[in-house]
N, C-alpha and C. Protein backbone atom coordinates (compact mmCIF):
# COMPACT_ATOMS: atom_id res chain seq x y z
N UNK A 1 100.23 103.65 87.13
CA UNK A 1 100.68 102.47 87.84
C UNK A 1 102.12 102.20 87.43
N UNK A 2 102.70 101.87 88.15
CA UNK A 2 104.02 101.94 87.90
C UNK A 2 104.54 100.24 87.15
N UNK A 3 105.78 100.53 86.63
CA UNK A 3 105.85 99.06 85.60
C UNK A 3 105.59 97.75 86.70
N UNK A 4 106.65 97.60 87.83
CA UNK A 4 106.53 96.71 88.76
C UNK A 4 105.29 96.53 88.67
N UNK A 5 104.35 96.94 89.42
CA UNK A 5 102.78 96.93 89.85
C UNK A 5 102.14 95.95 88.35
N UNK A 6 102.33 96.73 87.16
CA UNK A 6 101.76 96.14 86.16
C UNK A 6 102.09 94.62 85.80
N UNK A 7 103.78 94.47 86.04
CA UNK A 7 104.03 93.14 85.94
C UNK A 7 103.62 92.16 87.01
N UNK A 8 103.73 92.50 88.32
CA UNK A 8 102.96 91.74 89.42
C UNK A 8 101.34 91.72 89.00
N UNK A 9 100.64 92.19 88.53
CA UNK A 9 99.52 91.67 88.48
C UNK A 9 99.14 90.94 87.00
N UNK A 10 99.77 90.88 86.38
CA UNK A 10 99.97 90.41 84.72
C UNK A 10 100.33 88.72 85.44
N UNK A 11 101.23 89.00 85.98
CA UNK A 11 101.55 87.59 86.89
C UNK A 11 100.28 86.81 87.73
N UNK A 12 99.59 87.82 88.49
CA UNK A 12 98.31 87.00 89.24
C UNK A 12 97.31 86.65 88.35
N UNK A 13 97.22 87.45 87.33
CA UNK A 13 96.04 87.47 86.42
C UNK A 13 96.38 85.66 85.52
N UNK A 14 97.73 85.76 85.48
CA UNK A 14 97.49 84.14 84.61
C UNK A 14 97.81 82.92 85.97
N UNK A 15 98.31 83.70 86.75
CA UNK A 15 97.60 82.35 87.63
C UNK A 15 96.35 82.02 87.99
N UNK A 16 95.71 83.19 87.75
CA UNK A 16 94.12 82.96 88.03
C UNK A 16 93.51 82.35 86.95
N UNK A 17 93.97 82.23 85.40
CA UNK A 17 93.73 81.63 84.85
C UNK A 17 93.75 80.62 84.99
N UNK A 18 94.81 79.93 85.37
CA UNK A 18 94.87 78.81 85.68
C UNK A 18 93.64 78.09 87.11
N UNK A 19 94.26 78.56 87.96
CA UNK A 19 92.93 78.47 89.50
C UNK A 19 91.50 78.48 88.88
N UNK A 20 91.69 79.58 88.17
CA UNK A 20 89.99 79.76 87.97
C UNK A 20 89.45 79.79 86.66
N UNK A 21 89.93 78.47 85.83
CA UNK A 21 88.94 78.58 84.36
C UNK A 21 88.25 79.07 84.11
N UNK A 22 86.64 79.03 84.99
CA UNK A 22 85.52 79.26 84.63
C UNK A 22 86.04 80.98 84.48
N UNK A 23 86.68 82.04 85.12
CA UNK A 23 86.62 83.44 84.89
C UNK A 23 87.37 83.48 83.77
N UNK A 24 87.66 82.86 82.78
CA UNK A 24 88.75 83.39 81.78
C UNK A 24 88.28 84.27 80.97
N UNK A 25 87.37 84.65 80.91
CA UNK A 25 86.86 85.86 79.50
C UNK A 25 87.62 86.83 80.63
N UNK A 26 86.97 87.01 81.85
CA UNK A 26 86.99 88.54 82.46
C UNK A 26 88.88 88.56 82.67
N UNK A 27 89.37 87.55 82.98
CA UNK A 27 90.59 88.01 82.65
C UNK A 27 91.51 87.99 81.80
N UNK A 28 90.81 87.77 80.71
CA UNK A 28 91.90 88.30 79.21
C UNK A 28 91.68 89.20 79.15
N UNK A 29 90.24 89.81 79.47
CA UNK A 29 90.09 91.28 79.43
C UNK A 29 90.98 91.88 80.35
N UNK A 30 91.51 91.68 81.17
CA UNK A 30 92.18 92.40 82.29
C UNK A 30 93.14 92.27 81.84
N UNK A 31 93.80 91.29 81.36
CA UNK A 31 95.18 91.03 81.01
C UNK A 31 95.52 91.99 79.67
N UNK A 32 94.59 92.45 78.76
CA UNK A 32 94.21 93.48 77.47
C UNK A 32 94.61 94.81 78.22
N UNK A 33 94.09 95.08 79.08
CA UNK A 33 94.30 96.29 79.81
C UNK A 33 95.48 96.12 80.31
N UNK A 34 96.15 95.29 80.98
CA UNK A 34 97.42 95.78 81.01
C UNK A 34 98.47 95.81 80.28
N UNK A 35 98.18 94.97 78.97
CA UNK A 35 99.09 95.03 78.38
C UNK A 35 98.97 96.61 77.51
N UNK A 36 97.71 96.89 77.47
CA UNK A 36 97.67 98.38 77.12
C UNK A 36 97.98 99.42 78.11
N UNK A 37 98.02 99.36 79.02
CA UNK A 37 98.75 99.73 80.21
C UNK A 37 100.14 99.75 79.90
N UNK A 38 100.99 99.05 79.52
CA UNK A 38 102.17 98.99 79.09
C UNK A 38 102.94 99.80 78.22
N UNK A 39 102.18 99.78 76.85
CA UNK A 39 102.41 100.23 75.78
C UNK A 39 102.00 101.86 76.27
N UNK A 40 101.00 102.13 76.60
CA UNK A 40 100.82 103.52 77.13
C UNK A 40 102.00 104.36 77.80
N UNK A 41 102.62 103.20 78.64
CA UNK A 41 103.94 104.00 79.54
C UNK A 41 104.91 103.69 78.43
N UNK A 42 104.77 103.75 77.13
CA UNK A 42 105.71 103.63 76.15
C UNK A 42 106.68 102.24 76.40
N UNK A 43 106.42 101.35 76.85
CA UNK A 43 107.22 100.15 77.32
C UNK A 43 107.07 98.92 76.03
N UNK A 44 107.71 98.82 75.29
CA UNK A 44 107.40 97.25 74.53
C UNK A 44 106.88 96.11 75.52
N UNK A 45 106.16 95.38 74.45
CA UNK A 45 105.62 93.80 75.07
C UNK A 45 106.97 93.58 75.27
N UNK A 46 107.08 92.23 76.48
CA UNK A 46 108.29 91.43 75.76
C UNK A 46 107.48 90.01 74.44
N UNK A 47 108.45 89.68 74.47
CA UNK A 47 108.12 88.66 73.33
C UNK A 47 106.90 87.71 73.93
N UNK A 48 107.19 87.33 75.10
CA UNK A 48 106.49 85.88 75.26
C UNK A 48 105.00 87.05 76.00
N UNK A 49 104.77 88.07 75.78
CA UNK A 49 103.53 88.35 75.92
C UNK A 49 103.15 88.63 74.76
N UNK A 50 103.76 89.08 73.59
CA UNK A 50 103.07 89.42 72.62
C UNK A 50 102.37 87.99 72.37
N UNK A 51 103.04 87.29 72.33
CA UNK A 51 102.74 86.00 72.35
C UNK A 51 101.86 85.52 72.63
N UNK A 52 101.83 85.72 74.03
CA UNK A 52 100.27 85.39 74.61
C UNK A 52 99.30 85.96 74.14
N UNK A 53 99.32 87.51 73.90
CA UNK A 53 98.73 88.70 73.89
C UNK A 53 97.48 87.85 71.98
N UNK A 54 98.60 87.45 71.43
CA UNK A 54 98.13 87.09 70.47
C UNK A 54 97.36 85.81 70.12
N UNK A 55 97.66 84.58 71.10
CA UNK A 55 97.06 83.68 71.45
C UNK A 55 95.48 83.73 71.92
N UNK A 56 95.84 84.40 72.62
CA UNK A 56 94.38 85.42 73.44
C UNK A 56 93.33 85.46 72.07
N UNK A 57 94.02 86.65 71.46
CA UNK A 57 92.76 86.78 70.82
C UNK A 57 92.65 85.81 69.57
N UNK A 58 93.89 84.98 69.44
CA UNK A 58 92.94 83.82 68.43
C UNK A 58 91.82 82.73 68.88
N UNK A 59 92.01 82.63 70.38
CA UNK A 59 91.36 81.90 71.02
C UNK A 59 89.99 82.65 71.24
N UNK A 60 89.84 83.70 71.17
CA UNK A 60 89.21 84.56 71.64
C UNK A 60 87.90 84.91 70.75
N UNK A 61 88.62 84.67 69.40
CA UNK A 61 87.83 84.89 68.01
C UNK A 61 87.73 83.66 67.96
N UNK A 62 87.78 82.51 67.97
CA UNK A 62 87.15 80.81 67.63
C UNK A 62 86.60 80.87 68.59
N UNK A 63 86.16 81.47 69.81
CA UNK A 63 84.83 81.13 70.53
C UNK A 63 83.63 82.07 70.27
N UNK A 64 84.22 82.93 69.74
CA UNK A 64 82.94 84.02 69.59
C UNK A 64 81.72 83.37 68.42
C-alpha cells in the first residue's frame, strides 16, 4: 500500500473514532496495523503518532 493510502486511512480510522466510540477496540487495532504498515515500508512514525501510538496502548492496558 502505498504511503498516501496509509496516511488517508490512519486519518478515517481516528475519525471513526471519534463518530463511532462504541468500535474503538477494532480500530486501534487497525490503526496498530498501520502504523506497522509504516515502519515495514521503512518510514518513521511522525511524532504526534508515536504519540498516539503510545497513548493507545496505555489506554489499552488500564482496560484490560
Amino acid at each position: 500500500m502505498a504511503l498516501e493510502e496509509i496516511k488517508a486511512r490512519i486519518s478515517l480510522l481516528l475519525q471513526e473514532m471519534v463518530n463511532q466510540p462504541e468500535d474503538e477496540h477494532e480500530i486501534q487495532e487497525q490503526l496498530r496495523e498501520k502504523f506497522s504498515e509504516l515502519r515495514a515500508l521503512g518510514l518513521p512514525l511522525p511524532a504526534d503518532l508515536v504519540e498516539l501510538e503510545q497513548r493507545l496502548e496505555a489506554g489499552f492496558g488500564a482496560e484490560a
